[in-house]
Protein backbone atom coordinates (compact mmCIF):
# COMPACT_ATOMS: atom_id res chain seq x y z
CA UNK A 1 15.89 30.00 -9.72
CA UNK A 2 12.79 28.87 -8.37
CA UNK A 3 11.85 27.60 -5.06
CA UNK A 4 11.01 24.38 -6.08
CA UNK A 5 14.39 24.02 -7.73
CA UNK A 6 16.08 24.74 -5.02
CA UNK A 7 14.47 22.11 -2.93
CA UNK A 8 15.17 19.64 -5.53
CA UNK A 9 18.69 20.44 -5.67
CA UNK A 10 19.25 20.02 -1.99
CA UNK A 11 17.58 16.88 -2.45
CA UNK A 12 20.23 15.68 -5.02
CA UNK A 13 23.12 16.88 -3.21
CA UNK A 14 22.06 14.72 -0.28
CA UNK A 15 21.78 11.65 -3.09
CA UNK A 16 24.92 12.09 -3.71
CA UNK A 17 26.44 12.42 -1.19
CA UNK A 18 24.72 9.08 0.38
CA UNK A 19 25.88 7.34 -3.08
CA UNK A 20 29.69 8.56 -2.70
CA UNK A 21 29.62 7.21 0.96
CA UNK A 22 28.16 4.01 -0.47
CA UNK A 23 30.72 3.50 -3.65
CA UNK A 24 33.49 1.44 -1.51
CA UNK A 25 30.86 -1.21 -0.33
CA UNK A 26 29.69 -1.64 -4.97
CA UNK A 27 32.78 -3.14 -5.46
CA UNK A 28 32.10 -6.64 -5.05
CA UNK A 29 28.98 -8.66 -6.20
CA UNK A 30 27.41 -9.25 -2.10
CA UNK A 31 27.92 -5.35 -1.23
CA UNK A 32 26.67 -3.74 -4.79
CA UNK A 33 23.65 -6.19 -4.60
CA UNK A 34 22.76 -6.64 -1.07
CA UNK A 35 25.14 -4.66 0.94
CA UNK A 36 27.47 -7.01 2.89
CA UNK A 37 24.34 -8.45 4.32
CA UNK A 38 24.96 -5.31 7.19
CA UNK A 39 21.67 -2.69 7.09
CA UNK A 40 20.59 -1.89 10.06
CA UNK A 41 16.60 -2.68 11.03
CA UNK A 42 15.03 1.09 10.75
CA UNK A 43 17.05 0.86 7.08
CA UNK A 44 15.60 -2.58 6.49
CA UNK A 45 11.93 -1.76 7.93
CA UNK A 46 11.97 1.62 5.37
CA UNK A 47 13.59 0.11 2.42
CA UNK A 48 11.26 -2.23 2.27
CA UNK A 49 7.84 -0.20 2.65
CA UNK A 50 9.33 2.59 0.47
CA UNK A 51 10.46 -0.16 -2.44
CA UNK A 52 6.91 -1.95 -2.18
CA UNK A 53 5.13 1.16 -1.96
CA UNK A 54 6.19 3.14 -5.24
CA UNK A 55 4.93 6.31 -7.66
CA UNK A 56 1.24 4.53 -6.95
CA UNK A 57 0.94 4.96 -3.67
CA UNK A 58 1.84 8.54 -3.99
CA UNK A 59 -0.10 8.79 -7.77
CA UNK A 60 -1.85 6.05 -7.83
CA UNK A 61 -3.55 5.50 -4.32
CA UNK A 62 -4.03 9.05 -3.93
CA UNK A 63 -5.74 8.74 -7.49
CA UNK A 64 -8.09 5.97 -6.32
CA UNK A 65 -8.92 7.68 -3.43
CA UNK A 66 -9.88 10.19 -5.22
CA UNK A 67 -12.24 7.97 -7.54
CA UNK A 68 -13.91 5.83 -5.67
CA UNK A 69 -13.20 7.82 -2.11
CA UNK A 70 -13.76 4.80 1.02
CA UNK A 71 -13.61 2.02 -1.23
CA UNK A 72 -10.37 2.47 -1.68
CA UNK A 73 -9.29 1.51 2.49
CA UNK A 74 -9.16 -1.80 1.72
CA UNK A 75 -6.07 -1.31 -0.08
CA UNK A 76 -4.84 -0.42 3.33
CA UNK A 77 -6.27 -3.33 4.97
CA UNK A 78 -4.97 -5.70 2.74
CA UNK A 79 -1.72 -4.06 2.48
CA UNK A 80 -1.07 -4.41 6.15
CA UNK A 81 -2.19 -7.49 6.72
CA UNK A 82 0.17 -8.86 3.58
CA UNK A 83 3.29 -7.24 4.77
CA UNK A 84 2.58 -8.63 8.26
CA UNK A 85 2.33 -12.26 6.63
CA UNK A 86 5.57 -11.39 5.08
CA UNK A 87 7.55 -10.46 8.22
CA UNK A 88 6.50 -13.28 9.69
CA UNK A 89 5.96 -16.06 7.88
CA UNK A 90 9.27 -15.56 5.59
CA UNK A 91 11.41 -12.81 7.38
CA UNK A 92 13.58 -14.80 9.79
CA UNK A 93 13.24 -17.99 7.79
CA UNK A 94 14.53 -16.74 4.78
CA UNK A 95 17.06 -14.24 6.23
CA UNK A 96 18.81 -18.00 8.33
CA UNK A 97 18.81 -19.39 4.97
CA UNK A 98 20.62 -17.41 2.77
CA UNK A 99 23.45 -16.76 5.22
CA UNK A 100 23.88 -20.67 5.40
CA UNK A 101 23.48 -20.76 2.40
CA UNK A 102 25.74 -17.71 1.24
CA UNK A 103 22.92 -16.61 -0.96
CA UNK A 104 22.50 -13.05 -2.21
CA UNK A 105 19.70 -13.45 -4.73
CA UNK A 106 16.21 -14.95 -4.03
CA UNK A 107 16.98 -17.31 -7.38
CA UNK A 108 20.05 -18.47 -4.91
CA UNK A 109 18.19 -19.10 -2.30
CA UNK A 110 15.89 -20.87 -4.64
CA UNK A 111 18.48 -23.06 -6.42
CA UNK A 112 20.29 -24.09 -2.83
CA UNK A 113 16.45 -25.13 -0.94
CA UNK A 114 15.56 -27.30 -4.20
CA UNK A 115 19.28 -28.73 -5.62
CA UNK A 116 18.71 -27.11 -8.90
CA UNK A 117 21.79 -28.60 -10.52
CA UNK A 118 20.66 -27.57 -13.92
CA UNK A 119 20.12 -24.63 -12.94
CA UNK A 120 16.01 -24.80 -14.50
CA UNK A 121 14.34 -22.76 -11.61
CA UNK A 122 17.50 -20.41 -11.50
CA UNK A 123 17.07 -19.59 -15.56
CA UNK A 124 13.01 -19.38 -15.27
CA UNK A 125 13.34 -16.63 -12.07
CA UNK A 126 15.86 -14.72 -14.42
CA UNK A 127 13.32 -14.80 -17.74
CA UNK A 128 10.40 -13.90 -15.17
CA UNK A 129 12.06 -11.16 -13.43
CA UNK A 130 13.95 -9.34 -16.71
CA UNK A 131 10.06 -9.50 -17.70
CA UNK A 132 7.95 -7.84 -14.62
CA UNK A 133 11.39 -5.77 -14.02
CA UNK A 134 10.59 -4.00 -17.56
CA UNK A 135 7.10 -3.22 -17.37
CA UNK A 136 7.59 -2.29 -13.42
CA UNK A 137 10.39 0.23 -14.58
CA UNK A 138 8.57 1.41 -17.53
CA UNK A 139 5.39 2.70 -14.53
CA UNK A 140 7.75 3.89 -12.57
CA UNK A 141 8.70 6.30 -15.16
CA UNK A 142 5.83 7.09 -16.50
CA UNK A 143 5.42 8.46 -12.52
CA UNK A 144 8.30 10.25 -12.62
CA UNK A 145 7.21 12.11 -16.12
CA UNK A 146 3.82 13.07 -14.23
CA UNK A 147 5.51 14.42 -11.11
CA UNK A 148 8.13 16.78 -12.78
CA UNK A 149 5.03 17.70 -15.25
CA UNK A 150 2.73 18.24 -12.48
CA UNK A 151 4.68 20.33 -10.13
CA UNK A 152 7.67 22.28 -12.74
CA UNK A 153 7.55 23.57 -16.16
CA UNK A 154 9.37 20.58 -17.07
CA UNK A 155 7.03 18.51 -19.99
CA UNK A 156 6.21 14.61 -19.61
CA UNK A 157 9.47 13.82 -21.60
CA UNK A 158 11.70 15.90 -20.22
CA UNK A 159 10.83 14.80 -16.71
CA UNK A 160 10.77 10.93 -17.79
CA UNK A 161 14.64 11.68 -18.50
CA UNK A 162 15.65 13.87 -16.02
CA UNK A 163 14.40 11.23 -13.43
CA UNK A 164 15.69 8.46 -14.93
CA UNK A 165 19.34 9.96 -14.97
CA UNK A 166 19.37 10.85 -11.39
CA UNK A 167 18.03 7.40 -10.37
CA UNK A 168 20.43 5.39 -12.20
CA UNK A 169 22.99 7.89 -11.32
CA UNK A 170 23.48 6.80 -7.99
CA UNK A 171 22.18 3.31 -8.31
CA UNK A 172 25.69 3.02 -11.01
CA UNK A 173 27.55 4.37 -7.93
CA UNK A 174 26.92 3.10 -4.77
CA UNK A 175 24.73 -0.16 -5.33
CA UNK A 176 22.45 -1.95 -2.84
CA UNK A 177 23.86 -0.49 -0.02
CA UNK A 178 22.52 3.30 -1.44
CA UNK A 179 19.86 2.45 -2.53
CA UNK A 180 19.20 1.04 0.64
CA UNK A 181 20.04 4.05 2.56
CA UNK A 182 18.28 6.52 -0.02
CA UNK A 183 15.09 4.45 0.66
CA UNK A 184 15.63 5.45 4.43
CA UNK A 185 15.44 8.86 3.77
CA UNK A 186 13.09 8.70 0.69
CA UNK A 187 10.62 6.62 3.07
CA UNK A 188 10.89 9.46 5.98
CA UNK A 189 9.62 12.04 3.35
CA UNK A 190 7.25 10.27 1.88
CA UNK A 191 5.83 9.44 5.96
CA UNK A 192 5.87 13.39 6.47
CA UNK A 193 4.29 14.22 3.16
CA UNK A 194 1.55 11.74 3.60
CA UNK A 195 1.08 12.92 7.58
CA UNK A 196 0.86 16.79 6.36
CA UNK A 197 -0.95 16.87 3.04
CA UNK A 198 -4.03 15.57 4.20
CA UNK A 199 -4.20 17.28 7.46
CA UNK A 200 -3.67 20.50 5.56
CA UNK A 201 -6.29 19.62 3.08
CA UNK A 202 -9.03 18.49 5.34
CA UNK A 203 -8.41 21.44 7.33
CA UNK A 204 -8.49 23.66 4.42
CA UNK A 205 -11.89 21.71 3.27
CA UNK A 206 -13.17 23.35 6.91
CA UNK A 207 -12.80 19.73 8.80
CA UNK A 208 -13.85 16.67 7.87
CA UNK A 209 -17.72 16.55 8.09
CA UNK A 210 -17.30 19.61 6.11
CA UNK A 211 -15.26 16.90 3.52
CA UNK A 212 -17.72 14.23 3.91
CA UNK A 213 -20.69 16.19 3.67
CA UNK A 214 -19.21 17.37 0.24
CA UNK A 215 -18.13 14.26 -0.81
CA UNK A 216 -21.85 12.76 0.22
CA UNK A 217 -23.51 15.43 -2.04
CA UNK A 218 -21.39 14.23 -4.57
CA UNK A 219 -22.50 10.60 -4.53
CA UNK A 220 -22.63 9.22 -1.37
CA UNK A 221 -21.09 6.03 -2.72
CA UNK A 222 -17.84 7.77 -1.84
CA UNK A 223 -18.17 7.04 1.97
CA UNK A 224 -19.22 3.49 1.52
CA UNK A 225 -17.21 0.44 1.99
CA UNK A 226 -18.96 -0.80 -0.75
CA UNK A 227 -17.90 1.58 -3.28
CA UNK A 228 -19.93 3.84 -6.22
CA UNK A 229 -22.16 0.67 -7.11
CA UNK A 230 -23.44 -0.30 -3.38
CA UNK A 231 -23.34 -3.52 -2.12
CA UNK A 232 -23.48 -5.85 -5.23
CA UNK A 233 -21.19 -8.92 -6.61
CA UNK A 234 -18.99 -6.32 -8.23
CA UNK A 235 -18.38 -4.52 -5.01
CA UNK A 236 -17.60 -7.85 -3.02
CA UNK A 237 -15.26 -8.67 -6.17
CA UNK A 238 -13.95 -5.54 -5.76
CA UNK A 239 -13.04 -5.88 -2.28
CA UNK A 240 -11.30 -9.02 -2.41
CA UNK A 241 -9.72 -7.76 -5.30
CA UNK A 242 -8.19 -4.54 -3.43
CA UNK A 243 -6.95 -6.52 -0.49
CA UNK A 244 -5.54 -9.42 -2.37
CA UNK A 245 -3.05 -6.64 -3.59
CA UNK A 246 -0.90 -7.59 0.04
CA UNK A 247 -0.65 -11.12 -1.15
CA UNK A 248 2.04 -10.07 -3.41
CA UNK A 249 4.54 -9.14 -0.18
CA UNK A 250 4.87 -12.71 0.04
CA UNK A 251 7.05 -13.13 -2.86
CA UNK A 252 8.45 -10.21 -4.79
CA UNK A 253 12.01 -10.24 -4.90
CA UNK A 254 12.83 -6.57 -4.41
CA UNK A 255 11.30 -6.89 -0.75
CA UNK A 256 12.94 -10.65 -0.21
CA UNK A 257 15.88 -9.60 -0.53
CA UNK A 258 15.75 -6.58 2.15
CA UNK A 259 15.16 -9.54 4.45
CA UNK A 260 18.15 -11.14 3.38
CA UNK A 261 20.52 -8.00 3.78
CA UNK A 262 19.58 -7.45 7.15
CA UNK A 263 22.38 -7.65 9.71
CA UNK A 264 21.23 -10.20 11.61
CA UNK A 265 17.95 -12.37 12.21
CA UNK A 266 17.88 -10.90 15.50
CA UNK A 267 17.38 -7.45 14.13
CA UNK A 268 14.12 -8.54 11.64
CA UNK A 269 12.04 -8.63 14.77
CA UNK A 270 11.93 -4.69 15.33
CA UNK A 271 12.35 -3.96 11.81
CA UNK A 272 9.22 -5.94 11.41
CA UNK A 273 7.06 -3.53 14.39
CA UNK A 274 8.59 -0.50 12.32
CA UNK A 275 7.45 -1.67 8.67
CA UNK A 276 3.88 -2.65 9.69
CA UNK A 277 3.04 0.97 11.71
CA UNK A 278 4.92 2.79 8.89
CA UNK A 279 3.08 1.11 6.02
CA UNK A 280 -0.31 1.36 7.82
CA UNK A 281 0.19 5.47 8.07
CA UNK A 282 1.76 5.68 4.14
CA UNK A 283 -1.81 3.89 2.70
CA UNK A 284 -4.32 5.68 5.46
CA UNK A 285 -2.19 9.01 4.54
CA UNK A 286 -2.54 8.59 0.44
CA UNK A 287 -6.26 7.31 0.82
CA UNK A 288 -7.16 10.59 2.78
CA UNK A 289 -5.34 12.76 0.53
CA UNK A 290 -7.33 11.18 -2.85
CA UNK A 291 -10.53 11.59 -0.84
CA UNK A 292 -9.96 15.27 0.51
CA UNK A 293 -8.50 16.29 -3.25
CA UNK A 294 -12.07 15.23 -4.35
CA UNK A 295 -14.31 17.45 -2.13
CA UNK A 296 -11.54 19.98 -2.73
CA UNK A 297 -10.83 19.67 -7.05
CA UNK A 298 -14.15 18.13 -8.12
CA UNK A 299 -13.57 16.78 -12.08
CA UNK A 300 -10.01 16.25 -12.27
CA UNK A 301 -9.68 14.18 -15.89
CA UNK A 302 -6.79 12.51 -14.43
CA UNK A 303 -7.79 11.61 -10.86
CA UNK A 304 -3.85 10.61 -10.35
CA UNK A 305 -2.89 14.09 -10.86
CA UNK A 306 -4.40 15.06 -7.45
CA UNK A 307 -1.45 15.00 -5.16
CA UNK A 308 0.15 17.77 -7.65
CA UNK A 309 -2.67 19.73 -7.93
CA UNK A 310 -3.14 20.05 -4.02
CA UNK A 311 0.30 20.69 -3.98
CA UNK A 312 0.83 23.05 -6.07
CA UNK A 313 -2.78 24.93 -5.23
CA UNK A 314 -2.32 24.39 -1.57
CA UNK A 315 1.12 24.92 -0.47
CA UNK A 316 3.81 27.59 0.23
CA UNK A 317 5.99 27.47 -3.05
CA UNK A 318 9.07 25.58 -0.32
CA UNK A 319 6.50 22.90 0.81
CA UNK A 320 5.25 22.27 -2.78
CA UNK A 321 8.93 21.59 -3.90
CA UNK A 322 9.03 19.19 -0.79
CA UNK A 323 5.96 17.38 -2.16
CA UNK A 324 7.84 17.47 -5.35
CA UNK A 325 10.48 15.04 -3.63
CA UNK A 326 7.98 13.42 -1.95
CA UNK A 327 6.52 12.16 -5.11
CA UNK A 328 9.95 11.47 -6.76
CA UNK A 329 10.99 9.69 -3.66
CA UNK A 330 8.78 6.91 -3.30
CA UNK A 331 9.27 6.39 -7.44
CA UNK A 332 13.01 6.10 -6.67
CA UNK A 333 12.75 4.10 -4.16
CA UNK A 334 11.09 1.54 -6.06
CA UNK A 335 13.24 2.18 -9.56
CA UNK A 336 16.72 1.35 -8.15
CA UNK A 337 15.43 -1.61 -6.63
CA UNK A 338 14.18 -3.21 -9.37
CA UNK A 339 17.60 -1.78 -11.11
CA UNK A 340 19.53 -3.96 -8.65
CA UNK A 341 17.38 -6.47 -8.83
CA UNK A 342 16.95 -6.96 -12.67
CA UNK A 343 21.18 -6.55 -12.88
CA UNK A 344 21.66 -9.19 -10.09
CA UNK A 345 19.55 -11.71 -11.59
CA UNK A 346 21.58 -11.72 -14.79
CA UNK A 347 24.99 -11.00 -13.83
CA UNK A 348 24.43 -13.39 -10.95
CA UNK A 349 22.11 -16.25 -11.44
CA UNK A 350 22.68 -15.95 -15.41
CA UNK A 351 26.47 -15.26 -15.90
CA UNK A 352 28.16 -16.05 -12.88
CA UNK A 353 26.08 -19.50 -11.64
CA UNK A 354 24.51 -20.71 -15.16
CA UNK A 355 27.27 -19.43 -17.80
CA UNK A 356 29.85 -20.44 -15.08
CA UNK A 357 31.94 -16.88 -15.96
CA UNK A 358 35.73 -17.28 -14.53
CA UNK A 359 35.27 -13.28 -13.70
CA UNK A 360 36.37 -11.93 -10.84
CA UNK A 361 34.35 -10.10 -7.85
CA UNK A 362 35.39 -6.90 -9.17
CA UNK A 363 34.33 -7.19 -13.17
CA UNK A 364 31.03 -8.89 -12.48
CA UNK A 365 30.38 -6.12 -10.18
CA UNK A 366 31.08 -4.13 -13.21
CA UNK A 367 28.82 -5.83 -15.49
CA UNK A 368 25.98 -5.10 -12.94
CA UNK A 369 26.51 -1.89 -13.33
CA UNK A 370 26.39 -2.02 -17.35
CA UNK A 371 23.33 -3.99 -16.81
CA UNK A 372 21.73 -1.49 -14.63
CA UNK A 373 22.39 1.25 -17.11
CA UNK A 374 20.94 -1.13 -20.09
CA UNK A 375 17.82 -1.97 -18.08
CA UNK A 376 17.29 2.08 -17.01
CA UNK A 377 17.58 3.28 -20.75
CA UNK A 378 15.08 0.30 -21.66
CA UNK A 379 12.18 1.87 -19.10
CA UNK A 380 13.25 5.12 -20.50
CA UNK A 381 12.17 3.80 -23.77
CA UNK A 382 8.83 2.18 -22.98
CA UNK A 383 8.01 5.07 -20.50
CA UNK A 384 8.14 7.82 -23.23
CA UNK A 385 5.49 5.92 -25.04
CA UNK A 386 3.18 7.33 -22.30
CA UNK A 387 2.19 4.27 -20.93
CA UNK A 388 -1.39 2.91 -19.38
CA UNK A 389 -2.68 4.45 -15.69
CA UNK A 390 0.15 3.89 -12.80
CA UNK A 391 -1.73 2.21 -10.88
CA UNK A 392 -2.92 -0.89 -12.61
CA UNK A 393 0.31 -1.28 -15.01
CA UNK A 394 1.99 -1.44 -11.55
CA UNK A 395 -0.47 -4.10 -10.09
CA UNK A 396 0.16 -6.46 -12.77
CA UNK A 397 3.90 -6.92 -12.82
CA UNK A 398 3.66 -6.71 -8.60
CA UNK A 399 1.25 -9.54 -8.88
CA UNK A 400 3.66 -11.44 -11.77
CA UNK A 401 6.34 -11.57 -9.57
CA UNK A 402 4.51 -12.22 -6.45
CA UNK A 403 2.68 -15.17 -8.21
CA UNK A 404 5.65 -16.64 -9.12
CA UNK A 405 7.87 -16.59 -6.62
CA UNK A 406 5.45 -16.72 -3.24
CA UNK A 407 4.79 -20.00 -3.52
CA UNK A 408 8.27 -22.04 -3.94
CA UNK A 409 9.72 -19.25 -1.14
CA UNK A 410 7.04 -20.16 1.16
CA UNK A 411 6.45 -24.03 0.16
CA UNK A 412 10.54 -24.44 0.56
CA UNK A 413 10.87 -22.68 3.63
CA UNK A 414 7.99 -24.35 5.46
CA UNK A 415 6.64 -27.37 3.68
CA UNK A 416 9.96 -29.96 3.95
CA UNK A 417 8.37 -32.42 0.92
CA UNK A 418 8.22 -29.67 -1.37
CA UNK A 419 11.00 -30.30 -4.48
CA UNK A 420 12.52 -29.42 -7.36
CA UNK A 421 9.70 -30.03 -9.91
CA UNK A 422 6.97 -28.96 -7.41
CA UNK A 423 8.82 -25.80 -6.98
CA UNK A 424 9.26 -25.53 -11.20
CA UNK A 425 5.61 -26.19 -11.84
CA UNK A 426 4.24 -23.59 -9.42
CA UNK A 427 6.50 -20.74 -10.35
CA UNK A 428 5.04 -21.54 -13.81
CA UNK A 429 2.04 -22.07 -13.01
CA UNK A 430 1.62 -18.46 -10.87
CA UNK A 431 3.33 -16.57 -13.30
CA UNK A 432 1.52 -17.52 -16.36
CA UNK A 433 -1.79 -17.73 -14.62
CA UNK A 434 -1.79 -13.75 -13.60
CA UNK A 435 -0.88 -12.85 -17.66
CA UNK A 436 -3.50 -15.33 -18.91
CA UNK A 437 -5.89 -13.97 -16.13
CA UNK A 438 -5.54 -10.45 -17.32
CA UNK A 439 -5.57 -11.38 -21.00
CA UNK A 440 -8.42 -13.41 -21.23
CA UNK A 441 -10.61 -13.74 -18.05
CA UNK A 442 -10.15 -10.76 -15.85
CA UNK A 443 -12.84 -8.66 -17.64
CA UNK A 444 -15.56 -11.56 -17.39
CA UNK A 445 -14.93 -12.14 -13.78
CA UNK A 446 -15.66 -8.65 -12.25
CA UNK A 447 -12.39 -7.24 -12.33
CA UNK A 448 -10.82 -10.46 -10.21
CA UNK A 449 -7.05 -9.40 -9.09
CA UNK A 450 -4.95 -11.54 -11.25
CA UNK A 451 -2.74 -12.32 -8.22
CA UNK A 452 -5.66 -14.36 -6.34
CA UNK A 453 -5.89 -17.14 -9.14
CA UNK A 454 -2.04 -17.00 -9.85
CA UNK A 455 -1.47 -17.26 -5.99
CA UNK A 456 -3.90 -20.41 -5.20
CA UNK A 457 -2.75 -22.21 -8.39
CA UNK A 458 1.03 -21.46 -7.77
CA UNK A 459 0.19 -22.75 -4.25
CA UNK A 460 -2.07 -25.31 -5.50
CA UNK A 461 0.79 -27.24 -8.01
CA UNK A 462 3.58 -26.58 -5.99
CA UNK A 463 2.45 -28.66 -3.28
CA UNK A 464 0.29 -31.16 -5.36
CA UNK A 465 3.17 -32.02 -7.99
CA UNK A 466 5.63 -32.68 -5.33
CA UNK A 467 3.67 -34.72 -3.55
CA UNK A 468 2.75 -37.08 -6.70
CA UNK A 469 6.34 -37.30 -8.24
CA UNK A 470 7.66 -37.97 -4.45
CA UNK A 471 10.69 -37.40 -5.29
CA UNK A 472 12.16 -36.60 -1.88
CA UNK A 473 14.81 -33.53 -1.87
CA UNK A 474 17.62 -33.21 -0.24
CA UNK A 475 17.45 -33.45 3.75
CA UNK A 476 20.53 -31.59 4.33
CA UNK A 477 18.79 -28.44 2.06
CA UNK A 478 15.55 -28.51 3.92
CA UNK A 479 17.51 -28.63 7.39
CA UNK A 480 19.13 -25.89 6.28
CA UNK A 481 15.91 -23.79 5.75
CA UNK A 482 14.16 -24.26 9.23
C-alpha cells in the first residue's frame, strides 16, 4: 500500500468518524439541514470560505495563476472585498431574521420577508437552485476526477466515483451539522497546503526574483496587473471581470445559510475577522502556487493540472498524499453543501411548505437524504462526460445563483418598500440575465462576467418594480428583518 493511500485513508477514517458523531443531530429537518442553528464561529467562519472556495481555487486558481501569472490577484482582491460585503451587509441581518422567523432555508427566509402566500418566489428559488446545484455538482466532480487522476493511478472515471461515494457518504449520514464540521477541518488543510506549497516552490525556484526573472523571460506580461495583452480595453474588462467574481458572496445560498446556522448573532462578529484573513491567505496562496508552477513546469497543456504536478514532482511521497486531501478537501467542502442545499430546497420549500406534506420531522428528514443521493448520482452522470475547464463552468452557476438571489436578500433586508413582485421580478431578472449574458453577449463584450449585468439588473428591477406597483408589504415582516 502506498503512501499516498495511506494518507487518504486516515483522512476517511477521520470523515467518518466526524459523520457518526454528527448522525443524532440528521434526524430532524433544522439539524440535517442547518444544524440546530448551534455551530460555533471558527466552524461558521471555515465552512463558509471552504464551501465558497471549491476544486477551483485549488485547480482552478492555481490554473489561472499559472496562465496569466499577476493578472490573476484580482481574483483575490475582489474575493475579499465580496466576502467582507457579505459579513457585513447580510450576516447579522439575515442570521436575526431567520430565527424570528424560524427559517432554515434562504427560500424561507425569502417567503416570510415578502408574504409569499402562493408560494411564487418559494417555487422559482427551488427551479433556480435544482438548476445551478446540477451544473455546480457536475464541476465539482469533474475536480475530483482530476485530483485522484493527477496524484494516484486511479483514471478520470474511477476517481469521479470514488469521490462522489465518499462525499455523499457522509453527507447521507450526518447532514448539515458534518458537513459543517468536515468543512472545519477540510478548510484547515486546504490553509496549510496553500501556506506550504508555494513557499516550497518558490524556494525550490531559488527565491522569488529567481521566479520572476523566469517568469519575465517568459513574457513579461506575467508580472503585470494588466495581464498578457498590456493595458488595453480587454485588460480593464478583464479586471472588472475577475473582481466582480466576490459579488456573488452576496447571495449564494450555500454561504447564506452558514450565517443562518450560526449560534448566535453575537458570534457572526468574530467569525466574520476569521473568514476575511482566512480567505485573503487561501486566494494569495493558490495565485502564488499557479505562478511559481509556471517558472517551475513551463507548457503544461492543462494549466489546472499544476497543483498535482508540483505535488507529485516536488514533495516527499507523505506530503504529496496530504496535497492529495488538500485538493479533495476543498471539492468536498463545496459538494455536500450544495448536496444539502439542493435536498433542502425540495424536501423543504417544495414538499413540506408548497405540497403541504402531513410528514413528520423524521420522514422528511428521510426524503432529504433520498434526495441527496438522487442529486449526487445526477453530478456523477454529467461529470463523467468530462465536462468544460473547472474554473469557468464553476463561475457561471456561482454567478446564477448569486444573481438571483443577492438582490431580494439584500433589497428585503435593507430596503423596507421592497415587495413581493419587486422581489419576483429581480430574482428573474438576475438569473436569466447571467444565462442570456453568457449565451449571447459575453463573447462580444470582452469577456464581461455574467454576474455584473445579472447583479445591476437584479438590483435594478427589484427596487424599480416595487416602487411602481407600490404595493406596500407587510410592516410586521419588514420589522422583523431590521
Amino acid at each position: 500500500m502506498s503512501v499516498i493511500t495511506i494518507v487518504f485513508l486516515g483522512y476517511l477514517i477521520i470523515l467518518g468518524v466526524v459523520a457518526a458523531w454528527s448522525r443524532k443531530e440528521s434526524t430532524t429537518l433544522e439539524g440535517y439541514f442547518i444544524a440546530g442553528k448551534k455551530l460555533p464561529p471558527w466552524v461558521v467562519a471555515f465552512s463558509t470560505n471552504a464551501t465558497g472556495e471549491s476544486g477551483w481555487l485549488l485547480l482552478g486558481l492555481t490554473g489561472m495563476g499559472y496562465a496569466v501569472g499577476a493578472h490573476a490577484f484580482w481574483v483575490v482582491l475582489g474575493e475579499v472585498l465580496g466576502i467582507s460585503l457579505a459579513w457585513i451587509l447580510l450576516s447579522r441581518r439575515l442570521k436575526r431574521y431567520a430565527d424570528k422567523t424560524d427559517s432554515i432555508t434562504v427560500p424561507d427566509v425569502l417567503a416570510a420577508r415578502f408574504g409569499d402566500k402562493n408560494h411564487v418566489l418559494r417555487s422559482l428559488s427551488v427551479l433556480i437552485i435544482l438548476t445551478m446545484v446540477m451544473i455546480y455538482v457536475a464541476a465539482q466532480m469533474v475536480a475530483t476526477g482530476k485530483a485522484f487522476d493527477g496524484f494516484t493511478d486511479l483514471d478520470y472515471t474511477w476517481g469521479v466515483v470514488v469521490g462522489a461515494t465518499i462525499i455523499i457518504a457522509y453527507t447521507l449520514v450526518g447532514g448539515f451539522k458534518a458537513v459543517a464540521w468536515t468543512d472545519l477541518i477540510q478548510g484547515v488543510l486546504m490553509l496549510l497546503g496553500l501556506i506550504t506549497l508555494p513557499i516550497i516552490a518558490i524556494y525550490t525556484g531559488g527565491g522569488w526574483d529567481a521566479i520572476t526573472s523566469n517568469l519575465r523571460a517568459q513574457d513579461p506580461g506575467l508580472l503585470s496587473p494588466w495581464g498578457l495583452e498590456g493595458k488595453s480595453t480587454l485588460a480593464m474588462v478583464g479586471v472588472i471581470s475577475f473582481m466582480s467574481i466576490g459579488v456573488a458572496f452576496m447571495g449564494v445560498p450555500q454561504l447564506m445559510v452558514r450565517f443562518m446556522s450560526a449560534r448566535s448573532e453575537k458570534s457572526l462578529v468574530p467569525a466574520m475577522t476569521l473568514s476575511v484573513i482566512v480567505i485573503f491567505l487561501f486566494d494569495v496562496g493558490a495565485v502564488l502556487t499557479g505562478m511559481a508552477g509556471r517558472a517551475l513546469f513551463p507548457g503544461l497543456e492543462d494549466p489546472e493540472a499544476i497543483l498535482p504536478v508540483m505535488s507529485n514532482a516536488m514533495l516527499p511521497e507523505w506530503m504529496a498524499g496530504i496535497m492529495m486531501v488538500v485538493v479533495l478537501a476543498a471539492i468536498m467542502s463545496t459538494v455536500d453543501s450544495l448536496l444539502i442545499l439542493a435536498s433542502s430546497a425540495v424536501v423543504r420549500d417544495y414538499v413540506q411548505k408548497i405540497r403541504g406534506s402531513s410528514l413528520g420531522e423524521k420522514a422528511l428528514a428521510n426524503r432529504g437524504k433520498l434526495l441527496t443521493l438522487l442529486i449526487g448520482l445526477i453530478g456523477v452522470g454529467f461529470a463523467l462526460q468530462q465536462s468544460p475547464m473547472i474554473f469557468w463552468f464553476v463561475i457561471f452557476a456561482w454567478n446564477g445563483l448569486g444573481a438571483a438571489f443577492g438582490p431580494p436578500l439584500l433589497c428585503g433586508l435593507w430596503y423596507s418598500k421592497t415587495n413581493l413582485k419587486g422581489a419576483i421580478v429581480g430574482m428573474l431578472a438576475g438569473f436569466f440575465t447571467t444565462v442570456v449574458w453568457v449565451l449571447f453577449f459575453k463573447a462580444r463584450f470582452y469577456e464581461l462576467s455574467e454576474i455584473i449585468p445579472g447583479f445591476l439588473i437584479g438590483l435594478f428591477l427589484t427596487v424599480s418594480v416595487s416602487r411602481i406597483t407600490g404595493d406596500k408589504p407587510d410592516r410586521k415582516n419588514i420589522e422583523q428583518s431590521v
